[in-house]
PDB file of N, CA and C in Angstrom:
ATOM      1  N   UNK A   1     117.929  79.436  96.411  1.00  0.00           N
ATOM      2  CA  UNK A   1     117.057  79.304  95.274  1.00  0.00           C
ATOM      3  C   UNK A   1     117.345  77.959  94.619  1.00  0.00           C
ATOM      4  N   UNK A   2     116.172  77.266  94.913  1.00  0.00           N
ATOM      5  CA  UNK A   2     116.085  75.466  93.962  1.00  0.00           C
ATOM      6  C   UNK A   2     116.618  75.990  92.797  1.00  0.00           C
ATOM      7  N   UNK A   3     116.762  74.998  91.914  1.00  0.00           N
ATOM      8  CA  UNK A   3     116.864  74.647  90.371  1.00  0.00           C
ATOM      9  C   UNK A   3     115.652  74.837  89.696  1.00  0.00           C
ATOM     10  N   UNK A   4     114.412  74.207  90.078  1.00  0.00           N
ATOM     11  CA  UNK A   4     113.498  75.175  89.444  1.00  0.00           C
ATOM     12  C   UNK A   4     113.083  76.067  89.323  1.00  0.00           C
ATOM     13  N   UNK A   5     113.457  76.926  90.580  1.00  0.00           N
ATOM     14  CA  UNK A   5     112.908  78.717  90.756  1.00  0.00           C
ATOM     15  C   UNK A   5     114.154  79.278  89.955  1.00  0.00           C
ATOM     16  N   UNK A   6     115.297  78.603  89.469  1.00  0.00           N
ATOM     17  CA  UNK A   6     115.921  79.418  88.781  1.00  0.00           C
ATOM     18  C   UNK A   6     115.810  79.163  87.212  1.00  0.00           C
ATOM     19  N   UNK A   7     115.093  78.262  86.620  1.00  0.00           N
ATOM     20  CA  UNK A   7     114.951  77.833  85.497  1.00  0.00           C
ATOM     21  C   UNK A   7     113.706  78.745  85.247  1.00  0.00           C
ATOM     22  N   UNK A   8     112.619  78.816  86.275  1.00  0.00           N
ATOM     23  CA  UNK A   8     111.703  79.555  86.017  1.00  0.00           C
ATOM     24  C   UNK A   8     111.541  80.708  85.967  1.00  0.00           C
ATOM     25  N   UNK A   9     112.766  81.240  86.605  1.00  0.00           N
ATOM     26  CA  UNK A   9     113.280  83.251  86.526  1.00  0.00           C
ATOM     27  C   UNK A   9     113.717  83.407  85.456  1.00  0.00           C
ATOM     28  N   UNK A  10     114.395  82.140  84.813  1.00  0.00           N
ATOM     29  CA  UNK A  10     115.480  82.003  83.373  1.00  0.00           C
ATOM     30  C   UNK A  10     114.186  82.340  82.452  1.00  0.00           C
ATOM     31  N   UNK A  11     113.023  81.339  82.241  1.00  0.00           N
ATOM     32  CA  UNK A  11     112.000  81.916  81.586  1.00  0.00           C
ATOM     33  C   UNK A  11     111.206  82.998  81.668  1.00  0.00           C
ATOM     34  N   UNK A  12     111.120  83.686  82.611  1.00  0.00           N
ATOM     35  CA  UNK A  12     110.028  84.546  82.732  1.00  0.00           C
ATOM     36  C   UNK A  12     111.068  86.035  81.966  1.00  0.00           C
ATOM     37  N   UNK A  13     112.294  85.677  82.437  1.00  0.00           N
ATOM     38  CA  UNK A  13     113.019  86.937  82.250  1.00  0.00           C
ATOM     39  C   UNK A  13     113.419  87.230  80.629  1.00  0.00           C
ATOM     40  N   UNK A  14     113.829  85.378  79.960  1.00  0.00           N
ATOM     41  CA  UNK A  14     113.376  85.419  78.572  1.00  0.00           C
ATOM     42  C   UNK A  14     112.422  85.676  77.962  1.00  0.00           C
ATOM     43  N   UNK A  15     110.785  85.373  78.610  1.00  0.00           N
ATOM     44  CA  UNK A  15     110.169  85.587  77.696  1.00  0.00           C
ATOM     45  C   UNK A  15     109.644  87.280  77.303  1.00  0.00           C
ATOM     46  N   UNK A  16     110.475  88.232  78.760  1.00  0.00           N
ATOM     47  CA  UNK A  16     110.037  89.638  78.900  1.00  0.00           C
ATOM     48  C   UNK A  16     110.636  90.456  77.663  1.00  0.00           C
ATOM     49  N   UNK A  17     111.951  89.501  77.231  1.00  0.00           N
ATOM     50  CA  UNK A  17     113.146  90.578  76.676  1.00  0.00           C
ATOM     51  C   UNK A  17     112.908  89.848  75.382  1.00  0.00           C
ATOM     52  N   UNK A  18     112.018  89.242  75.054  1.00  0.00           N
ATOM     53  CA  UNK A  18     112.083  88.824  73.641  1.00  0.00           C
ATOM     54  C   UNK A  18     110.663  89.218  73.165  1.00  0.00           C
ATOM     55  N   UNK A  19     109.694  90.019  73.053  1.00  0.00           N
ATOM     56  CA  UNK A  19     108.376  90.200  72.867  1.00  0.00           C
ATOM     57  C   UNK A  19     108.633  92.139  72.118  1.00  0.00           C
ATOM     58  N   UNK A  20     108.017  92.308  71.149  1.00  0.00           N
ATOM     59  CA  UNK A  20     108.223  93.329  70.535  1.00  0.00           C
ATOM     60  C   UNK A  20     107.445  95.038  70.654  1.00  0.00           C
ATOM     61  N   UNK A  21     107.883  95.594  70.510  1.00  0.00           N
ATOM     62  CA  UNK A  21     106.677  96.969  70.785  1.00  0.00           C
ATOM     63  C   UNK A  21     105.717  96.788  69.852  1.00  0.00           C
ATOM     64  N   UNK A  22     105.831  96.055  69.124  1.00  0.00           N
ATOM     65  CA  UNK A  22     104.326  96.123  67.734  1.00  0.00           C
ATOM     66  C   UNK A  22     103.413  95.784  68.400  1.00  0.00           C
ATOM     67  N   UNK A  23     103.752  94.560  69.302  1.00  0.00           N
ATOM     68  CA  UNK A  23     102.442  93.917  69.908  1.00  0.00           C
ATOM     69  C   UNK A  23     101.669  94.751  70.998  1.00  0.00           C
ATOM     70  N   UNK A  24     102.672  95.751  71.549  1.00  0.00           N
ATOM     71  CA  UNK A  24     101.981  96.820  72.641  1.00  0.00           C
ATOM     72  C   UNK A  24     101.123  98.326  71.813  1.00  0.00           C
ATOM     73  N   UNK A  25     102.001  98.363  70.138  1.00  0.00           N
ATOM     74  CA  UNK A  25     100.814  99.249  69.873  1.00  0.00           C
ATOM     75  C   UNK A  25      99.969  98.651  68.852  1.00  0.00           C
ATOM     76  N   UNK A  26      99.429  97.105  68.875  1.00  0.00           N
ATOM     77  CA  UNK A  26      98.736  96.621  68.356  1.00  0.00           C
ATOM     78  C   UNK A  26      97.491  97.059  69.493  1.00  0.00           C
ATOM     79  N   UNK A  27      97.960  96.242  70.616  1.00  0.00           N
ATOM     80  CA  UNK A  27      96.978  96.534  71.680  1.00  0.00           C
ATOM     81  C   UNK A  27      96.215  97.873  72.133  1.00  0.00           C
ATOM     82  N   UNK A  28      96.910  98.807  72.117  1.00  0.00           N
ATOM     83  CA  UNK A  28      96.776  99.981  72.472  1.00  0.00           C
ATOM     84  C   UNK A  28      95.888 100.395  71.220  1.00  0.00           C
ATOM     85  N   UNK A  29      96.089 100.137  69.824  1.00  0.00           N
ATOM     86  CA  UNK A  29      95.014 100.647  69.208  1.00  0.00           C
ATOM     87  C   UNK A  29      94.001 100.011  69.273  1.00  0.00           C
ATOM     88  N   UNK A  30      94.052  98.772  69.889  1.00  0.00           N
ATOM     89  CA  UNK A  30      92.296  97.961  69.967  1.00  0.00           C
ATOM     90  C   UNK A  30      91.903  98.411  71.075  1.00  0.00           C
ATOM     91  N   UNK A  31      92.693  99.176  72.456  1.00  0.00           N
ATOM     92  CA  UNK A  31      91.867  99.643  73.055  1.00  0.00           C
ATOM     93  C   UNK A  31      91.131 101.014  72.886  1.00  0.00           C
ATOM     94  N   UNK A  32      91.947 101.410  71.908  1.00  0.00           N
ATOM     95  CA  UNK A  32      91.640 103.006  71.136  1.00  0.00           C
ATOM     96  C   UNK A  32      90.440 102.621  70.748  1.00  0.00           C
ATOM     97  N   UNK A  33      90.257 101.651  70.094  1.00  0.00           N
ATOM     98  CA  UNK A  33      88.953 101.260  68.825  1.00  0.00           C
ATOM     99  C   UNK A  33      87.833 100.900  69.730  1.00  0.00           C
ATOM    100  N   UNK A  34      88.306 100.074  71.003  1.00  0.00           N
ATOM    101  CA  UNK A  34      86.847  99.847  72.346  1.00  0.00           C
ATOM    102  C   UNK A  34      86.286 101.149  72.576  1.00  0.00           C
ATOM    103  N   UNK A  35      87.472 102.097  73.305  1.00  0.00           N
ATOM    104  CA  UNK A  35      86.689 102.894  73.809  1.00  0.00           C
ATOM    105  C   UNK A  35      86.400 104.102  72.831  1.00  0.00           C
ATOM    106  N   UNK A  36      86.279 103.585  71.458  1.00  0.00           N
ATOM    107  CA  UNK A  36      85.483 104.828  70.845  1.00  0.00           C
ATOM    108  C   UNK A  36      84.537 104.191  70.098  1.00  0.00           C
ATOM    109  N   UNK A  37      84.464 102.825  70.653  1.00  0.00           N
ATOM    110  CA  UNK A  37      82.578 102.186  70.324  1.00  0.00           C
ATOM    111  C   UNK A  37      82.267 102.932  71.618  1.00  0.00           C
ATOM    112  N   UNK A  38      82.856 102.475  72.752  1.00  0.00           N
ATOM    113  CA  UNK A  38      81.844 102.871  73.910  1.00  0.00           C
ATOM    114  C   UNK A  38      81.623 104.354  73.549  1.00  0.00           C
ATOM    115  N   UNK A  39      82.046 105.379  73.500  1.00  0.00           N
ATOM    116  CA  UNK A  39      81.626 106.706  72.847  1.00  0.00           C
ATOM    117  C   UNK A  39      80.807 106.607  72.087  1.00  0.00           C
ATOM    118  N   UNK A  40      80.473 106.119  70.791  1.00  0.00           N
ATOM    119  CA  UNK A  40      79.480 105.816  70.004  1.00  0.00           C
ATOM    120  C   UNK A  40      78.131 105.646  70.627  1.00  0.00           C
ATOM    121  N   UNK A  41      78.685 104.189  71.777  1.00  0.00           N
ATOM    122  CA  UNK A  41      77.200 103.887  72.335  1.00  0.00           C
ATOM    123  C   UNK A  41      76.425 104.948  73.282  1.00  0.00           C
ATOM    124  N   UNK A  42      77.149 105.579  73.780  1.00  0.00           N
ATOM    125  CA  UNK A  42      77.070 106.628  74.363  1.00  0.00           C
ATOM    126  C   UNK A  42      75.655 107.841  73.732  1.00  0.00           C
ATOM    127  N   UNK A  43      76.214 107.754  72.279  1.00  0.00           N
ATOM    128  CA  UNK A  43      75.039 108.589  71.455  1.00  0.00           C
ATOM    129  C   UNK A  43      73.899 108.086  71.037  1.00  0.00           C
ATOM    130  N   UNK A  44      73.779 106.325  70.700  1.00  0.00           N
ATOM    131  CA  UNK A  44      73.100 105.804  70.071  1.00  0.00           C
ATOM    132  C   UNK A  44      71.878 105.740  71.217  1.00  0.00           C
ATOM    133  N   UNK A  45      70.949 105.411  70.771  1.00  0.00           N
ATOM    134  CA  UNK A  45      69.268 105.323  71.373  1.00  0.00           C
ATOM    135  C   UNK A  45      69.384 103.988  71.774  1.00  0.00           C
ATOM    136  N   UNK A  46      70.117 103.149  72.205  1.00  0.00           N
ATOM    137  CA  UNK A  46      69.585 101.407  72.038  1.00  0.00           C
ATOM    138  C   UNK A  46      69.347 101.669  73.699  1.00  0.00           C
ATOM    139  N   UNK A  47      68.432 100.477  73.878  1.00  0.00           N
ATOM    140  CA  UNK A  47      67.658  99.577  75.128  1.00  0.00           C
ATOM    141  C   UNK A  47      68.769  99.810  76.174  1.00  0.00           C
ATOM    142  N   UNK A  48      68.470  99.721  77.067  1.00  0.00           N
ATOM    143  CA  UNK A  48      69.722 100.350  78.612  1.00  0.00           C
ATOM    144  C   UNK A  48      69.813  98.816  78.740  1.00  0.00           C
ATOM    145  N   UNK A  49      69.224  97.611  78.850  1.00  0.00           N
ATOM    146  CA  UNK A  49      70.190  96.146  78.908  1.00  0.00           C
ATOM    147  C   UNK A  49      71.153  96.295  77.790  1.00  0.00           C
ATOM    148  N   UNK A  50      70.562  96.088  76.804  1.00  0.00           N
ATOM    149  CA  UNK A  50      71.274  96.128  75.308  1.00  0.00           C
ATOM    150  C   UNK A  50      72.575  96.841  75.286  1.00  0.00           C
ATOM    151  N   UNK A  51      72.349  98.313  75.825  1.00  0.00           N
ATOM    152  CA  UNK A  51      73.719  99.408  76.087  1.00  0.00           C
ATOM    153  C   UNK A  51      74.662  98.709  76.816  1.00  0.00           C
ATOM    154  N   UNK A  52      74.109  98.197  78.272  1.00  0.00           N
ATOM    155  CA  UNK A  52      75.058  97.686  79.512  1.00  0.00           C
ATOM    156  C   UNK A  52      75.820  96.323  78.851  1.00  0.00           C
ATOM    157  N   UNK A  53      75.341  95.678  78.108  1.00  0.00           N
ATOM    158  CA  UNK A  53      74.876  94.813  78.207  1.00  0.00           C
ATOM    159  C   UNK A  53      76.687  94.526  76.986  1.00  0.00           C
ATOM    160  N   UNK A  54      76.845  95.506  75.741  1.00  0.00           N
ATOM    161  CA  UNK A  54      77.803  95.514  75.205  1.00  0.00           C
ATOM    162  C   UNK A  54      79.228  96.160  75.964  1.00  0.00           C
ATOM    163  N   UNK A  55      78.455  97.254  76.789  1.00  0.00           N
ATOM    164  CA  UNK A  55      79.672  98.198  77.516  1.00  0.00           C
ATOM    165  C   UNK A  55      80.214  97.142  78.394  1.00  0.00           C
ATOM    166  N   UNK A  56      79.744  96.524  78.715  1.00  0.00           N
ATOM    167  CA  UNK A  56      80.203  95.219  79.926  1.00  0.00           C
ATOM    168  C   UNK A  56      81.239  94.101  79.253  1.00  0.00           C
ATOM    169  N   UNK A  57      81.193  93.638  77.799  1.00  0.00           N
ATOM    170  CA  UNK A  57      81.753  92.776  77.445  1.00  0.00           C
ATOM    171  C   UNK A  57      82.850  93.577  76.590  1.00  0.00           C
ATOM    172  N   UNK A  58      83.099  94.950  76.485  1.00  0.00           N
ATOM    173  CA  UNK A  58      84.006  95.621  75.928  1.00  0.00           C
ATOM    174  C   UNK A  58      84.626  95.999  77.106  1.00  0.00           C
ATOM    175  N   UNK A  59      84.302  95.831  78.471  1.00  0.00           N
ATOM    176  CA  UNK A  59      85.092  96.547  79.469  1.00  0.00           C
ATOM    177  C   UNK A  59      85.902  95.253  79.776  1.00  0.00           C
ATOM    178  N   UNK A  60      85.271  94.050  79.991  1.00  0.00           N
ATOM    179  CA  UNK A  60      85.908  92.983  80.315  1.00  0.00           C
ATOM    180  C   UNK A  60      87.061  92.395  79.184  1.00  0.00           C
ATOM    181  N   UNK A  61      86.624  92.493  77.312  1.00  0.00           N
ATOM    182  CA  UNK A  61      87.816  92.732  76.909  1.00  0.00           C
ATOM    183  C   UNK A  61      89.235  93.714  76.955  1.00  0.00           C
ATOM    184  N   UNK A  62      88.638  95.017  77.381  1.00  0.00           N
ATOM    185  CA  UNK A  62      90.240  96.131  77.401  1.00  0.00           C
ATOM    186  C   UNK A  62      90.398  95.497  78.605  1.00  0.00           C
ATOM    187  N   UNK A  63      90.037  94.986  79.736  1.00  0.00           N
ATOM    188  CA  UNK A  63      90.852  94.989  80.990  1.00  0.00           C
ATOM    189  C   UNK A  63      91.358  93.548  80.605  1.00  0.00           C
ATOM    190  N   UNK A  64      91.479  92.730  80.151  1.00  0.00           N
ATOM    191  CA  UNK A  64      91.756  91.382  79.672  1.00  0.00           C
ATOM    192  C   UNK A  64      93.012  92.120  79.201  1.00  0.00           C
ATOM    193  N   UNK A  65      93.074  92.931  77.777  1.00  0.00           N
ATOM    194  CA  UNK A  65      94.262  93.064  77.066  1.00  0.00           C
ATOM    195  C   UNK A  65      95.068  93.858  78.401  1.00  0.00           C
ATOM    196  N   UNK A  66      94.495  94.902  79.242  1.00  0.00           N
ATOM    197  CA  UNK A  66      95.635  95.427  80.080  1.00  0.00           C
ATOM    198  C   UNK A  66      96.003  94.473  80.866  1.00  0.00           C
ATOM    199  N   UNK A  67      95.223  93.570  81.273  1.00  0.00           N
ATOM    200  CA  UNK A  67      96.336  92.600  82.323  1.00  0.00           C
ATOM    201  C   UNK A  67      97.129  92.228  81.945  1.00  0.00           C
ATOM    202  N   UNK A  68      97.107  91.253  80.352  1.00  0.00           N
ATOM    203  CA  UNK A  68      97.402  90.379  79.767  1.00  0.00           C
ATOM    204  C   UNK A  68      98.828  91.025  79.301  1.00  0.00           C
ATOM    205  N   UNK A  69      98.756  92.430  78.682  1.00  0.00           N
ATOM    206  CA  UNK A  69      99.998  93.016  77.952  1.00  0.00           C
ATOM    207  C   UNK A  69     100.446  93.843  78.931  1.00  0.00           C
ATOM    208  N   UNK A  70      99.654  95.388  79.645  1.00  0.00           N
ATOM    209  CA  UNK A  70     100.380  95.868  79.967  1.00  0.00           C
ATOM    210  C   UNK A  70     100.709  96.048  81.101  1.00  0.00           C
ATOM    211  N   UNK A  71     100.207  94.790  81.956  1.00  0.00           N
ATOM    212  CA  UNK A  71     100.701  94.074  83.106  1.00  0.00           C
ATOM    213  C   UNK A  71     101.717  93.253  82.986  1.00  0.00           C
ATOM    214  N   UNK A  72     101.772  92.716  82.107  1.00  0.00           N
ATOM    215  CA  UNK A  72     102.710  91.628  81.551  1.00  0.00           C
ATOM    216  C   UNK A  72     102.454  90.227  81.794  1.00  0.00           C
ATOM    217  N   UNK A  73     100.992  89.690  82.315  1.00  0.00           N
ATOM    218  CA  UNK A  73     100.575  88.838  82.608  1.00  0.00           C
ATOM    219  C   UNK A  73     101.163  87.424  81.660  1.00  0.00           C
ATOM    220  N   UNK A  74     100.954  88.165  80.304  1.00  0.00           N
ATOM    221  CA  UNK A  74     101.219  86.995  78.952  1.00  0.00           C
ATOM    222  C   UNK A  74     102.360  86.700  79.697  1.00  0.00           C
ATOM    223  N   UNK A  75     103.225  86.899  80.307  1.00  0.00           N
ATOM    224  CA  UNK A  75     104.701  86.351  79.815  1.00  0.00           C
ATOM    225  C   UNK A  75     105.582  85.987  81.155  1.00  0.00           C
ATOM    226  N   UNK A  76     103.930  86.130  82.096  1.00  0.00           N
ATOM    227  CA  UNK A  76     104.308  85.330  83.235  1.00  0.00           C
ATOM    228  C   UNK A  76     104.277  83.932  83.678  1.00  0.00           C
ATOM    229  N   UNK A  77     104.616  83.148  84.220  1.00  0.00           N
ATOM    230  CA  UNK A  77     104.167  81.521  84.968  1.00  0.00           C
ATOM    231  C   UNK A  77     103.150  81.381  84.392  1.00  0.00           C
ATOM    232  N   UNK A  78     102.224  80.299  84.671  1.00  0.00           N
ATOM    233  CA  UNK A  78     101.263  79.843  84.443  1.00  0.00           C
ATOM    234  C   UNK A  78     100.631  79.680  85.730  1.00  0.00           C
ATOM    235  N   UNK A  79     101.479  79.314  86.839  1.00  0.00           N
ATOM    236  CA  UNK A  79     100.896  79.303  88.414  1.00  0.00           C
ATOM    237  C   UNK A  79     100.738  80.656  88.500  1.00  0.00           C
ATOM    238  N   UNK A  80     101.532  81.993  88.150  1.00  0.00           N
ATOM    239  CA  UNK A  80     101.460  83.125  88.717  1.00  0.00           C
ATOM    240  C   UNK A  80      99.826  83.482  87.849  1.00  0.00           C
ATOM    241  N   UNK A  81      99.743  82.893  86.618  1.00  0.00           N
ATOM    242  CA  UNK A  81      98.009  83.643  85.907  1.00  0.00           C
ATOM    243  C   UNK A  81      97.197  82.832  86.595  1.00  0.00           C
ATOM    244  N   UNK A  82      97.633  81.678  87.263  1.00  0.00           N
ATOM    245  CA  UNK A  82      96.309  80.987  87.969  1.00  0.00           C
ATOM    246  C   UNK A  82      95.356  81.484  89.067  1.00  0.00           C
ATOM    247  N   UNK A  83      97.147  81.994  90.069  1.00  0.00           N
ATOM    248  CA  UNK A  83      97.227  82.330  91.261  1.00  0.00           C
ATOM    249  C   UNK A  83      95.712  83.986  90.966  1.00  0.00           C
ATOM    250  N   UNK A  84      96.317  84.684  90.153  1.00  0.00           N
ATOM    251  CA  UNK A  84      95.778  86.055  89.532  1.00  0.00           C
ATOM    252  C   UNK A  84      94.370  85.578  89.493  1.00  0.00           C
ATOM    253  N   UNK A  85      94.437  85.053  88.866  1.00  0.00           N
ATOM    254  CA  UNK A  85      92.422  84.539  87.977  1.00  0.00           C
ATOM    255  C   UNK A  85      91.903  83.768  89.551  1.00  0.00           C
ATOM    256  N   UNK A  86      91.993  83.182  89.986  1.00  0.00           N
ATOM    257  CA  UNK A  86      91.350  82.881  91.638  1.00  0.00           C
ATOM    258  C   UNK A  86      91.400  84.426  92.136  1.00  0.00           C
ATOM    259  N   UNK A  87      92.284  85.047  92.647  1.00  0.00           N
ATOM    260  CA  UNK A  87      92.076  86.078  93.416  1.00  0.00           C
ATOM    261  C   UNK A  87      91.108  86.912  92.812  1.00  0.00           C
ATOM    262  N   UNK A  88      91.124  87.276  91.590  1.00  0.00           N
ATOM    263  CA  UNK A  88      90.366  88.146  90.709  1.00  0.00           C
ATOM    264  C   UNK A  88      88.617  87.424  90.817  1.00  0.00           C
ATOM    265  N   UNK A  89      88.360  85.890  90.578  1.00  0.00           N
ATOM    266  CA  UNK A  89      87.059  85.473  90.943  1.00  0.00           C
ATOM    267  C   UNK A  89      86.746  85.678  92.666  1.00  0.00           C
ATOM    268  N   UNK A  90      87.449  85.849  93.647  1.00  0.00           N
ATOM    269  CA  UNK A  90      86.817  85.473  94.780  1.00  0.00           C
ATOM    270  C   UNK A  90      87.067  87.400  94.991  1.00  0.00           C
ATOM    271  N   UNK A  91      87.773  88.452  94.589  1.00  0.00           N
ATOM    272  CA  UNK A  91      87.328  89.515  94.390  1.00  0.00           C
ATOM    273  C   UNK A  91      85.886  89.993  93.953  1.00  0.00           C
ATOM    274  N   UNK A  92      85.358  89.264  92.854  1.00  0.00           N
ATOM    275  CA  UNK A  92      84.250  89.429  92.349  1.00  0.00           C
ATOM    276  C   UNK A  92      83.489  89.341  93.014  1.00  0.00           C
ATOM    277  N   UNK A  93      83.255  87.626  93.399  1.00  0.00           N
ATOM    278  CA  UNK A  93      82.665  87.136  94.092  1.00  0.00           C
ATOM    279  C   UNK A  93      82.244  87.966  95.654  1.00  0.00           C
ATOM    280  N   UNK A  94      83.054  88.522  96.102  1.00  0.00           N
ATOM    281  CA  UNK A  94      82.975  89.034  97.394  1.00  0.00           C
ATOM    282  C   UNK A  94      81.996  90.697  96.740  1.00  0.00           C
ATOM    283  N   UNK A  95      82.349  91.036  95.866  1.00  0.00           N
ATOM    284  CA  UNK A  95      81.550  92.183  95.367  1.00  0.00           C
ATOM    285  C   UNK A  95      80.480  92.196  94.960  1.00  0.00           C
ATOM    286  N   UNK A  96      79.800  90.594  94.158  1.00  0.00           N
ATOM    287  CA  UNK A  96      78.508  90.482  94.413  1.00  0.00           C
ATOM    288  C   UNK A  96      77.727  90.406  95.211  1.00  0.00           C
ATOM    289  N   UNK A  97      78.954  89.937  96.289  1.00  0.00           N
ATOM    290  CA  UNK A  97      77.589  89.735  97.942  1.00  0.00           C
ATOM    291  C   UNK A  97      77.459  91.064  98.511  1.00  0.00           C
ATOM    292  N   UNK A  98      78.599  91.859  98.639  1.00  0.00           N
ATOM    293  CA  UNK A  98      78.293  93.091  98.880  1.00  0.00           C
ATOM    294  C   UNK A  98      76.980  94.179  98.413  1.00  0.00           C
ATOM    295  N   UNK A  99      77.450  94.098  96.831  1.00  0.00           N
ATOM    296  CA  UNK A  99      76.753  94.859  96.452  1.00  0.00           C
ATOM    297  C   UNK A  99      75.399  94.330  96.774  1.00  0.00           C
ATOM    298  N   UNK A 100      74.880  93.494  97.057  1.00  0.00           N
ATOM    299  CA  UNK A 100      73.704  93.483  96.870  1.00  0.00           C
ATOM    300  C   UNK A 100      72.641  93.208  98.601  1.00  0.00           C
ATOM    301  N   UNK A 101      74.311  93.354  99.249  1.00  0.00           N
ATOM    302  CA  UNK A 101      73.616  93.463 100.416  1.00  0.00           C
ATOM    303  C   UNK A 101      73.075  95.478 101.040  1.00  0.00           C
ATOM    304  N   UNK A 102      74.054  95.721  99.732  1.00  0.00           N
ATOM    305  CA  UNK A 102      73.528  97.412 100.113  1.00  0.00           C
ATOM    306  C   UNK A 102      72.480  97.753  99.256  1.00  0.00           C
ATOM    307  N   UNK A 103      71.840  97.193  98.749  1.00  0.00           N
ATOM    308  CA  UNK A 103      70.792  97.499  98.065  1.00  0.00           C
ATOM    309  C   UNK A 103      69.504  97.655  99.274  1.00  0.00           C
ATOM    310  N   UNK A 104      69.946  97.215 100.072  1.00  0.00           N
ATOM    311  CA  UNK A 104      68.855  97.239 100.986  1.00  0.00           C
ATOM    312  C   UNK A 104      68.484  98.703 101.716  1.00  0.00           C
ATOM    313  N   UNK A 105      69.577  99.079 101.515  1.00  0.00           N
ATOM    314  CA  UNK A 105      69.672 100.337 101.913  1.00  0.00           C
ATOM    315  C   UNK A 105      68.367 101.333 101.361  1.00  0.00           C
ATOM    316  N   UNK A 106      68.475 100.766  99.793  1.00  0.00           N
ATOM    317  CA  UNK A 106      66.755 101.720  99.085  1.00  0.00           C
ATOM    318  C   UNK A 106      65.593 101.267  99.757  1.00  0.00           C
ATOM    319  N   UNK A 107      65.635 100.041 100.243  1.00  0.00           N
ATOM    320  CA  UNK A 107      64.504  99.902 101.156  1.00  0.00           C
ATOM    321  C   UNK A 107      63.917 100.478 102.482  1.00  0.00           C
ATOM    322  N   UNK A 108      65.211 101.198 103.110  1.00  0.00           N
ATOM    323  CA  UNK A 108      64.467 101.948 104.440  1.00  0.00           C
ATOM    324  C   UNK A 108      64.263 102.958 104.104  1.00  0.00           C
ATOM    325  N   UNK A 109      63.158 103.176 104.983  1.00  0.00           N
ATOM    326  CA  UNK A 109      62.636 104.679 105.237  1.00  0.00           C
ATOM    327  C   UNK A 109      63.257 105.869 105.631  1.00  0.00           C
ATOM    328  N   UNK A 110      62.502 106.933 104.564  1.00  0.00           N
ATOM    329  CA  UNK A 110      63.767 108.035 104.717  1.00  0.00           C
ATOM    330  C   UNK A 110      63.619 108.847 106.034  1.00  0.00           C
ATOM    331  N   UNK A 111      64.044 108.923 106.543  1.00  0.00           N
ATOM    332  CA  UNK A 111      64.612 109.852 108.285  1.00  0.00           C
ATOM    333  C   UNK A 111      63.957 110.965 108.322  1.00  0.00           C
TER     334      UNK A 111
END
């Protein structure tokens, strides 16, 4: 092990053991508070874009805070969140082509 992989274990391992439980049930109640809008929206009458349209940017914030906290992402490298956020876009990415190559599927005729 170089000198930098050990300076950089020195940090990662400091920054794990110095971070407080407040901040994990700070988080945990904002995800309490997401998913009881999404319940809300659930009842309300609004437009099905409009519905998707908030449920989508509240799903992409709680999964943000779970990577971030209770993955422990915050308090990893900066190469290791890079490395994460590429894999996570070309994940996507590979799920848009998918999905929309099975859409074709509503197009054939039923048997």
């Amino acid at each position: 092990m170089g000198t930098s992989d050990a300076i950089t274990a020195e940090h990662v391992v400091e920054q794990h053991t110095h971070h407080s439980h407040k901040q994990f049930y700070v988080v945990w109640v904002a995800l309490l508070v997401a998913t009881g809008i999404e319940v809300l929206l659930a009842y309300m009458q609004l437009p099905a874009v409009k519905m998707l349209t908030i449920l989508i940017g509240l799903s992409i914030v709680k999964s943000a805070l779970i990577i971030l906290w209770f993955m422990h992402m915050k308090f990893e490298i900066p190469r290791m969140r890079r490395l994460m956020m590429v894999s996570l876009c070309v994940c996507l990415l590979l799920m848009c082509v998918f999905f929309a190559d099975a859409f074709r599927i509503l197009a054939l005729p039923p048997k």
